[in-house]
C-alpha atoms as a PDB file:
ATOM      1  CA  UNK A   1     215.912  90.961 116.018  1.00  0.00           C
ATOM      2  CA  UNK A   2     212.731  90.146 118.289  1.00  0.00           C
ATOM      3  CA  UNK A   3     213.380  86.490 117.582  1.00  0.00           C
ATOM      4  CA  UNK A   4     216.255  86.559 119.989  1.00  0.00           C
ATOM      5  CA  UNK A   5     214.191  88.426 122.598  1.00  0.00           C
ATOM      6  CA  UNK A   6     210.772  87.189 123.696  1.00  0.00           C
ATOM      7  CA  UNK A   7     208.293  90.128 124.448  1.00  0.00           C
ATOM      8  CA  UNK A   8     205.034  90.777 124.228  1.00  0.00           C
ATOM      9  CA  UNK A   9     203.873  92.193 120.795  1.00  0.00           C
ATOM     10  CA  UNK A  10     202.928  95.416 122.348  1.00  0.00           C
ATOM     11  CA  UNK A  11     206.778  95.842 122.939  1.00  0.00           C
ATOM     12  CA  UNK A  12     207.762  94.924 119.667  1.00  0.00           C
ATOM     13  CA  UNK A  13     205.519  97.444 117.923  1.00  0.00           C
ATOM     14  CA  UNK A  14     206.552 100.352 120.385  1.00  0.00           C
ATOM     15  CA  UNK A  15     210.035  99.666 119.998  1.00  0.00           C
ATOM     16  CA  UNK A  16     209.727  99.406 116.052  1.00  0.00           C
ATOM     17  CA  UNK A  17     207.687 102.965 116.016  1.00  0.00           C
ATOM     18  CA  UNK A  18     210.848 104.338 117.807  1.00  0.00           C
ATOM     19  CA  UNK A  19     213.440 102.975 116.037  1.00  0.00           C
ATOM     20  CA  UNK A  20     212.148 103.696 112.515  1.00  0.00           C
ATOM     21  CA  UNK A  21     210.333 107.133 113.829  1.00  0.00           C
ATOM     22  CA  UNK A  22     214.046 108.292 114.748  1.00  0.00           C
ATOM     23  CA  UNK A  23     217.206 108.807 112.215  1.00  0.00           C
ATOM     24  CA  UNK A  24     218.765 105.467 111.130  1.00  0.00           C
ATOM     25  CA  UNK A  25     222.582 105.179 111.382  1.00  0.00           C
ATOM     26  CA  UNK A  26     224.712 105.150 108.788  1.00  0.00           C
ATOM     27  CA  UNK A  27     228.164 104.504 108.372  1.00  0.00           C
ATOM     28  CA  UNK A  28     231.084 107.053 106.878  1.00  0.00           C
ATOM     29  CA  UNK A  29     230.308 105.131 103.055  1.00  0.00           C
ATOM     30  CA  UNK A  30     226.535 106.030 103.990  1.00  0.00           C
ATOM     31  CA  UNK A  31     225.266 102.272 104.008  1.00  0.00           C
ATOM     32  CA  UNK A  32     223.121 101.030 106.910  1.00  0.00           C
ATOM     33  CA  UNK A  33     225.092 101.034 110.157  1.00  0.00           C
ATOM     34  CA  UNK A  34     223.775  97.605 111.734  1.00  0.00           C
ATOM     35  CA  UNK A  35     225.754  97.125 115.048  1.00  0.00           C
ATOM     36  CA  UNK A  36     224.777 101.459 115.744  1.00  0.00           C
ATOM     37  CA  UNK A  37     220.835  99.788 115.137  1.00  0.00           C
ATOM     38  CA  UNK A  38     221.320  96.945 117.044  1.00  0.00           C
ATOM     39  CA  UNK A  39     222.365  98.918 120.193  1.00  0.00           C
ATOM     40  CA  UNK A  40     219.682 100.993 119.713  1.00  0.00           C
ATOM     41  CA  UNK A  41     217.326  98.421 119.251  1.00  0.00           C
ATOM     42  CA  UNK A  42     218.837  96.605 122.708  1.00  0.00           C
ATOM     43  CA  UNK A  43     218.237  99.838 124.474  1.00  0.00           C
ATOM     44  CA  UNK A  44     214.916 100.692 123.673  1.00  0.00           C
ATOM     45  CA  UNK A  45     213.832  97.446 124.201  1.00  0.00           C
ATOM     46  CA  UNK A  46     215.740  96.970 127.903  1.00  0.00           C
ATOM     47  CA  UNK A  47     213.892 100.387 128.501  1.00  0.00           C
ATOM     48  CA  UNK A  48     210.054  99.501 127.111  1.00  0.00           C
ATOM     49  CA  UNK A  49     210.584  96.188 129.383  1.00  0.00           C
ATOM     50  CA  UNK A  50     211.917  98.066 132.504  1.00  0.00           C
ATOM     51  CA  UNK A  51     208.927 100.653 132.481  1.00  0.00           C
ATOM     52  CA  UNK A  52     206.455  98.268 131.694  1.00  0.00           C
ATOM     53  CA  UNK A  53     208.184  96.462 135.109  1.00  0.00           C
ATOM     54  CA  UNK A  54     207.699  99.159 137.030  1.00  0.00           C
ATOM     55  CA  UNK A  55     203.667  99.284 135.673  1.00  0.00           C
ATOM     56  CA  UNK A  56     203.162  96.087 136.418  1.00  0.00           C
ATOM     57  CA  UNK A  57     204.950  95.762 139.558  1.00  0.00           C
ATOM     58  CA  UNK A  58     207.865  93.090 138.250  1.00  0.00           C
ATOM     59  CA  UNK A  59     205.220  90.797 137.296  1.00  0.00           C
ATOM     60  CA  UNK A  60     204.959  89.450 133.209  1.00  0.00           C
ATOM     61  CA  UNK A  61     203.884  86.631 131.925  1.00  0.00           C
ATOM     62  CA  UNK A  62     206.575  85.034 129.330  1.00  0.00           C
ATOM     63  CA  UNK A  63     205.376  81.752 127.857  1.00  0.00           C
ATOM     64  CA  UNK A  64     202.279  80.799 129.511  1.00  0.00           C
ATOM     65  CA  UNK A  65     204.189  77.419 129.653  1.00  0.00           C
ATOM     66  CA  UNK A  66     204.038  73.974 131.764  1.00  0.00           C
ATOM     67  CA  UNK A  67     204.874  74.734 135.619  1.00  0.00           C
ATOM     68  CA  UNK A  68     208.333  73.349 136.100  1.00  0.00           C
ATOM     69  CA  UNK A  69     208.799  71.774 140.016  1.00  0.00           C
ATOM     70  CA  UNK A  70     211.002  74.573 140.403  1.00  0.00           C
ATOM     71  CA  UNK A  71     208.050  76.920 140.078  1.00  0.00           C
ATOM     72  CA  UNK A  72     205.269  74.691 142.028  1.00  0.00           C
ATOM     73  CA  UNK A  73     204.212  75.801 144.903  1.00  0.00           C
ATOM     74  CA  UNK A  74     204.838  73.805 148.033  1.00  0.00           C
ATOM     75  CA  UNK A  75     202.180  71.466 149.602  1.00  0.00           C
ATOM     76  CA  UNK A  76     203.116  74.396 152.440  1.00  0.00           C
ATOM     77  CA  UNK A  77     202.502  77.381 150.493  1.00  0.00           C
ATOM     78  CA  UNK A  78     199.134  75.656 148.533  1.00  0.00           C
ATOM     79  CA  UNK A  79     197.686  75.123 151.922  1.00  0.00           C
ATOM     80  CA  UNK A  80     198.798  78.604 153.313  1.00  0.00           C
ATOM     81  CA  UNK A  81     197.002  79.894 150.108  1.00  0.00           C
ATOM     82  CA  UNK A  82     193.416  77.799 151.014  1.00  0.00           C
ATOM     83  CA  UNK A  83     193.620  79.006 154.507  1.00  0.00           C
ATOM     84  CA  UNK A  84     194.141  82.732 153.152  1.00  0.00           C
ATOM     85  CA  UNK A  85     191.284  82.361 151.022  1.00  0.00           C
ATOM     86  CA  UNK A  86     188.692  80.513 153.460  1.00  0.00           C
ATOM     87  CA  UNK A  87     189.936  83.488 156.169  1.00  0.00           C
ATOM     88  CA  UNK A  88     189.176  86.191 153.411  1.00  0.00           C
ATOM     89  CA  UNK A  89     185.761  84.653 152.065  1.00  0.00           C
ATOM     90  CA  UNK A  90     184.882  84.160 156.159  1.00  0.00           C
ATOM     91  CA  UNK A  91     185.614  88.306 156.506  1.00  0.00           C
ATOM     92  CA  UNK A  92     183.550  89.090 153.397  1.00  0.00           C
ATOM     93  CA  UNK A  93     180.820  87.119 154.315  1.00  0.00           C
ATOM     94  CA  UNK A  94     180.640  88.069 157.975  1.00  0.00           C
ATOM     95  CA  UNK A  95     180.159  91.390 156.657  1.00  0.00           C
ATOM     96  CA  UNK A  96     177.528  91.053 154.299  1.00  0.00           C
ATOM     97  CA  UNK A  97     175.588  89.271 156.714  1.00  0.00           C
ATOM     98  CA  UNK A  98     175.546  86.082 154.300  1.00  0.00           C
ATOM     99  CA  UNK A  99     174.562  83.100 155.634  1.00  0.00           C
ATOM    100  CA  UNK A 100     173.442  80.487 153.352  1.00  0.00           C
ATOM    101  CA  UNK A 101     174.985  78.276 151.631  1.00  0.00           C
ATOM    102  CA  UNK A 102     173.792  79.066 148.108  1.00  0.00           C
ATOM    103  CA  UNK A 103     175.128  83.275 149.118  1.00  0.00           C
ATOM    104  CA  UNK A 104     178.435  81.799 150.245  1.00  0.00           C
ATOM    105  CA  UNK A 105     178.679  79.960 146.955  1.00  0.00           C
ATOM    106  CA  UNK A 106     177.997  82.448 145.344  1.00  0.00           C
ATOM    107  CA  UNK A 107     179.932  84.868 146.980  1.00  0.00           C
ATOM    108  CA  UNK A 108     182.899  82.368 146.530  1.00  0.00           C
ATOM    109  CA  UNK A 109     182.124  81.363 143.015  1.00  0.00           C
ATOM    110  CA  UNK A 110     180.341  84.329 141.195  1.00  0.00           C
ATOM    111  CA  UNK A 111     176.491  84.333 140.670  1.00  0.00           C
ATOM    112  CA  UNK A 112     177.566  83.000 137.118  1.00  0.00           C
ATOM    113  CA  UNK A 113     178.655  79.643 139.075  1.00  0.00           C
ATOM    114  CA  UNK A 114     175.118  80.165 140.515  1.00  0.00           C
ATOM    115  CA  UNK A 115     173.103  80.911 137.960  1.00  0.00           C
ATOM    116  CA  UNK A 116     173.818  79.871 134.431  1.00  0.00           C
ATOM    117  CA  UNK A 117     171.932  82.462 132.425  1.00  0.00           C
ATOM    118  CA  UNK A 118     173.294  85.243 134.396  1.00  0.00           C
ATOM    119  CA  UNK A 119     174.585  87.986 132.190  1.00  0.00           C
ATOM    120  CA  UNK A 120     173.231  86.175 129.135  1.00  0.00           C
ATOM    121  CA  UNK A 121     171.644  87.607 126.325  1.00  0.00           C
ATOM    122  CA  UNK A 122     169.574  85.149 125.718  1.00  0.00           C
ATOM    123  CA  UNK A 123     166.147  86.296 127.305  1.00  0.00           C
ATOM    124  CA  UNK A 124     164.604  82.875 127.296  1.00  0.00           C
ATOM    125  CA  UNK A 125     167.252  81.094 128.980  1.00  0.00           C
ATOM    126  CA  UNK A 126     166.651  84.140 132.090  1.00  0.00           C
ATOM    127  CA  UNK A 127     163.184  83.666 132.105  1.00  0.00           C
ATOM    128  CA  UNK A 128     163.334  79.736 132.020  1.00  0.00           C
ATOM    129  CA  UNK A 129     166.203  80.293 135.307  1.00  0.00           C
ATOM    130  CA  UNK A 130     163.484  82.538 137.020  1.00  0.00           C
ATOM    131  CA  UNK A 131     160.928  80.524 136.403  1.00  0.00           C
ATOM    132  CA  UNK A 132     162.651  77.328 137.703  1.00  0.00           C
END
């Protein structure tokens, strides 16, 4: 049945608990009732996806595909975006006090971006980045 639907395997196990966790449908002859399972199986799964829309605030990721032009954002809206994030790294900066242009990198970038061996466990390559 999930091969019709595409959700995330999270869904597909949580559904599958339910369904088989519950009584199975039978018909009168006591055989299998498939179209009672099916419903069932639509309606747990249009519930898992509508709570996990409400978690998530609308927002899942189906595919991880190709951008189609449809979904591109305008040359408008990319430089909208830029401006909102030059604004927001000027307001965080102002109020660290950070002036240089190796903080505001790194404030912009991550101190990974800054410094290779941070957060690595290799102790040699830290000491060779201090010492350098």
């Amino acid at each position: 049945m999930f091969k019709t639907v595409r959700v995330g395997e999270a869904i597909e196990q949580r559904v599958t608990r339910r369904i088989l966790e519950g009584a199975i449908p039978v018909t009168a002859t006591g055989t299998i009732d498939e179209d009672a399972i099916k419903k069932l199986w639509e309606a747990e799964v249009k519930e898992e996806v509508d709570y996990v829309n409400r978690l998530s605030g609308g927002r899942i990721v189906v595919g991880m595909g190709t951008l189609t032009e449809a979904t591109k954002p305008t040359p408008e809206q990319e430089k909208a975006q830029r401006k909102a994030e030059k604004k927001a790294l000027r307001e965080t900066s102002s109020r660290w006090d950070i002036k240089t242009p190796q903080g505001l990198r790194v404030l912009n970038e991550g101190r990974a971006a800054f410094d290779p061996a941070y957060n690595s466990r290799n102790k040699e390559a830290q000491v060779a980045e201090v010492a350098r």
